[in-house]
Structure formats: structure tokens, C-alpha cells
C-alpha atoms as a PDB file:
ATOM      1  CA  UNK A   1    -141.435 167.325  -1.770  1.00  0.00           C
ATOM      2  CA  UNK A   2    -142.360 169.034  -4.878  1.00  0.00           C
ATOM      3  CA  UNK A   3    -139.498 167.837  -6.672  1.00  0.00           C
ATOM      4  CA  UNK A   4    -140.289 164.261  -6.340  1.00  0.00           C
ATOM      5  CA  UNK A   5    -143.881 164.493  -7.187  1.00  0.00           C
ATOM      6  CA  UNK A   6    -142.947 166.773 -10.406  1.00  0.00           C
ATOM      7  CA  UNK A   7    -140.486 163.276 -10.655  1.00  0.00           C
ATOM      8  CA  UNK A   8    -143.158 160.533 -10.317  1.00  0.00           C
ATOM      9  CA  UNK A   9    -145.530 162.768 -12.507  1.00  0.00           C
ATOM     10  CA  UNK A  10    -142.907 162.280 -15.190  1.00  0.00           C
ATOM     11  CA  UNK A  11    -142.021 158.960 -14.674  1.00  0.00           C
ATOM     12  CA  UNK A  12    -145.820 157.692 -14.441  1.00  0.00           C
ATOM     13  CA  UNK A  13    -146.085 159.849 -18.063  1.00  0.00           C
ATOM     14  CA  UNK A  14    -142.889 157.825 -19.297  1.00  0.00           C
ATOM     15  CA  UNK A  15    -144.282 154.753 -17.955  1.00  0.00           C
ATOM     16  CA  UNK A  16    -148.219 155.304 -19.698  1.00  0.00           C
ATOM     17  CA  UNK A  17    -145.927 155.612 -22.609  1.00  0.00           C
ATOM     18  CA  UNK A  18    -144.383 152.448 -22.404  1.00  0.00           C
ATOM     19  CA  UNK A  19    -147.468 150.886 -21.904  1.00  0.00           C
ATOM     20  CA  UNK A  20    -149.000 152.435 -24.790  1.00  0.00           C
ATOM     21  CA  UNK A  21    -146.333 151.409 -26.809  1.00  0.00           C
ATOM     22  CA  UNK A  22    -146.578 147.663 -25.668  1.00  0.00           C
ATOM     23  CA  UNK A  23    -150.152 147.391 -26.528  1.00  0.00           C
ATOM     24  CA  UNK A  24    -150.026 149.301 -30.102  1.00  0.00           C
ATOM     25  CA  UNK A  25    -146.898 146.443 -30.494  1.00  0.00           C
ATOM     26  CA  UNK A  26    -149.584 143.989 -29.272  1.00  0.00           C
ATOM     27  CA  UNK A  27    -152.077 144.678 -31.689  1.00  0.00           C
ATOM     28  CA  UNK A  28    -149.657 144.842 -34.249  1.00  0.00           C
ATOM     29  CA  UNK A  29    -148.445 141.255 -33.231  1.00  0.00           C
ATOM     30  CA  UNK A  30    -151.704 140.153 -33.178  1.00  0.00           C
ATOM     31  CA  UNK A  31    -152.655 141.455 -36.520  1.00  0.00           C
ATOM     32  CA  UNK A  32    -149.857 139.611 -38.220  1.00  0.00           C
ATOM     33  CA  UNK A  33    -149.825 136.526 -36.376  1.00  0.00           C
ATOM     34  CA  UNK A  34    -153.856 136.804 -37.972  1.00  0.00           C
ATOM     35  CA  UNK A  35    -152.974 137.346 -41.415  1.00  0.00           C
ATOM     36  CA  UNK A  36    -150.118 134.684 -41.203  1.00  0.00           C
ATOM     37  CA  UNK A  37    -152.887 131.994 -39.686  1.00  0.00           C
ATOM     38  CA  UNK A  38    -154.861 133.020 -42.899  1.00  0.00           C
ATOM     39  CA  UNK A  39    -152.619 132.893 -45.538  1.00  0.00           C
ATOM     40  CA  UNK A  40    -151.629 128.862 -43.832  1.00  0.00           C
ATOM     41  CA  UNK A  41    -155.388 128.124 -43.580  1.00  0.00           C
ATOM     42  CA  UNK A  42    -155.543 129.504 -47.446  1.00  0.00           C
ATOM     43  CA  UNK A  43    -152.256 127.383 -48.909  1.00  0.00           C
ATOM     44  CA  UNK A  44    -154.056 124.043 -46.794  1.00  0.00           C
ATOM     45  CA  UNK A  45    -157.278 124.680 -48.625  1.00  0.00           C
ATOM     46  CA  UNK A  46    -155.153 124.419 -52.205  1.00  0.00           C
ATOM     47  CA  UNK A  47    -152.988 121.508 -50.647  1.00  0.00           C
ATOM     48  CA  UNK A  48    -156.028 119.755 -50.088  1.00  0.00           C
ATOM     49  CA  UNK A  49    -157.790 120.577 -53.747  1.00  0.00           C
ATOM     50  CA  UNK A  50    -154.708 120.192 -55.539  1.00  0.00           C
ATOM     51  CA  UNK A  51    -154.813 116.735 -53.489  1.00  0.00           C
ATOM     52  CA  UNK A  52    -158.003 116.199 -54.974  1.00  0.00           C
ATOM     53  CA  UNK A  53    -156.922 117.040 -58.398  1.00  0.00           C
ATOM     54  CA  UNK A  54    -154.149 114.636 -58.478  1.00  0.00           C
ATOM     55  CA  UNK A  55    -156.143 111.396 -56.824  1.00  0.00           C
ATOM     56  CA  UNK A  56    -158.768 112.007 -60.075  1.00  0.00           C
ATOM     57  CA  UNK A  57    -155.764 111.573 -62.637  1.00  0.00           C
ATOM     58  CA  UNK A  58    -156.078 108.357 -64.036  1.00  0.00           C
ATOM     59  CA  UNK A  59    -153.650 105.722 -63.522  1.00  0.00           C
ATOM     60  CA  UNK A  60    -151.680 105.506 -67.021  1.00  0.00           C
ATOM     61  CA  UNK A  61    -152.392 108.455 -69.119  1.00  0.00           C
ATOM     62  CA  UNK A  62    -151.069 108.878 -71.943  1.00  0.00           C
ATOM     63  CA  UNK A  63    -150.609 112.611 -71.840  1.00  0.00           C
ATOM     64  CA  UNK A  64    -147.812 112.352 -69.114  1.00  0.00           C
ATOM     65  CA  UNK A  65    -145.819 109.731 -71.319  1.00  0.00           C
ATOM     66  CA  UNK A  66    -145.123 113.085 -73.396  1.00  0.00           C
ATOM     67  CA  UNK A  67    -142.318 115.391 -72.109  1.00  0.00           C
ATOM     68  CA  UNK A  68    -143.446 118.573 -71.731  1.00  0.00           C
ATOM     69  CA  UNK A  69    -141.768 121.683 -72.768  1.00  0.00           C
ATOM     70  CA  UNK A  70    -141.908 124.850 -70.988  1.00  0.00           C
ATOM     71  CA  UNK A  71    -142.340 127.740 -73.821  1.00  0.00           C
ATOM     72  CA  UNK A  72    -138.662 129.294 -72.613  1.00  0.00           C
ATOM     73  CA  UNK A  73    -137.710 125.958 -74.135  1.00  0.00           C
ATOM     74  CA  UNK A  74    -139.369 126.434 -77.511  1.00  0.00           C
ATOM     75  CA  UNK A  75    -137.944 129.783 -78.254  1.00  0.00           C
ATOM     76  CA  UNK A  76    -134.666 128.926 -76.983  1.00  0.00           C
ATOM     77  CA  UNK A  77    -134.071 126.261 -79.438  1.00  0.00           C
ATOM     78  CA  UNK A  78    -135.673 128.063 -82.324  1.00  0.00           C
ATOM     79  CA  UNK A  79    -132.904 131.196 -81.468  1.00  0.00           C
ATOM     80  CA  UNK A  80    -130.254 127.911 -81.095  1.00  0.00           C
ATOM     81  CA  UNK A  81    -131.277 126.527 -84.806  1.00  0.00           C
ATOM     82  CA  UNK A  82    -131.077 130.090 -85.903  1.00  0.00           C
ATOM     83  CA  UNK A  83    -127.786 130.758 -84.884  1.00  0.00           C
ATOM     84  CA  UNK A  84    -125.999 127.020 -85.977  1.00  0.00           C
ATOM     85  CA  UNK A  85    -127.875 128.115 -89.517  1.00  0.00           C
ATOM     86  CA  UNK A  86    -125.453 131.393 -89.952  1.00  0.00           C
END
């Protein structure tokens, strides 16, 4: 008789355990699935004011007739020149 309750003692501690493992894994679920809501509400936000940004661009401007270069692009055909010069 004392054998099985020394059993069930230990199995009740394994299975407190378990449980306390399941709800720190909870939390931790919840936690993320939080910051992951946040960071979706955040990029909609800067959807919606890029949105914004874009609808007050004039139809025809001339600015976006002219290609623009990224800087990487500058320097790359300045080290280009340089090297065709030697």
C-alpha cells in the first residue's frame, strides 16, 4: 500500500510538472502570437500611410520621367571609367 501511494505521489509531482510546463509554453505562445499581432497591426498602419503618400503624387510629374540612380550605381561607374582610363 505504501508503495503505490509513494507511486501516485510521484506521478501527481511528474504530472504538476507537465502542467507547469504547458502553461509557461502557453504564456510563451501567447506572448509571441502578441508581438506578431503588433508588428502586422504596425506594417498595416505604414501600408495605409504609404497609401496615402502615393494617392497625393500628382498625376505626371516630372521628377519620375528621370531615372534614378541608386549611389552603388554612381561609384560603380566612376571605378568602371577609372579602370577603361589605365
Amino acid at each position: 500500500m505504501r508503495r503505490e501511494l509513494a507511486l501516485l505521489r510521484i506521478e501527481l509531482e511528474q504530472l504538476r510538472a507537465r502542467e507547469d510546463e504547458a502553461r509557461k509554453t502557453e504564456q510563451f505562445l501567447f506572448a509571441h502570437l502578441d508581438r506578431v499581432i503588433d508588428s502586422r497591426d504596425r506594417w498595416q498602419r505604414e501600408a495605409e500611410r504609404l497609401s496615402a503618400l502615393v494617392a497625393d503624387i500628382p498625376e505626371h510629374d516630372e521628377t519620375l520621367d528621370k531615372p534614378q540612380r541608386p549611389l552603388v550605381w554612381w561609384r560603380n561607374t566612376r571605378w568602371l571609367a577609372s579602370r577603361d582610363d589605365k
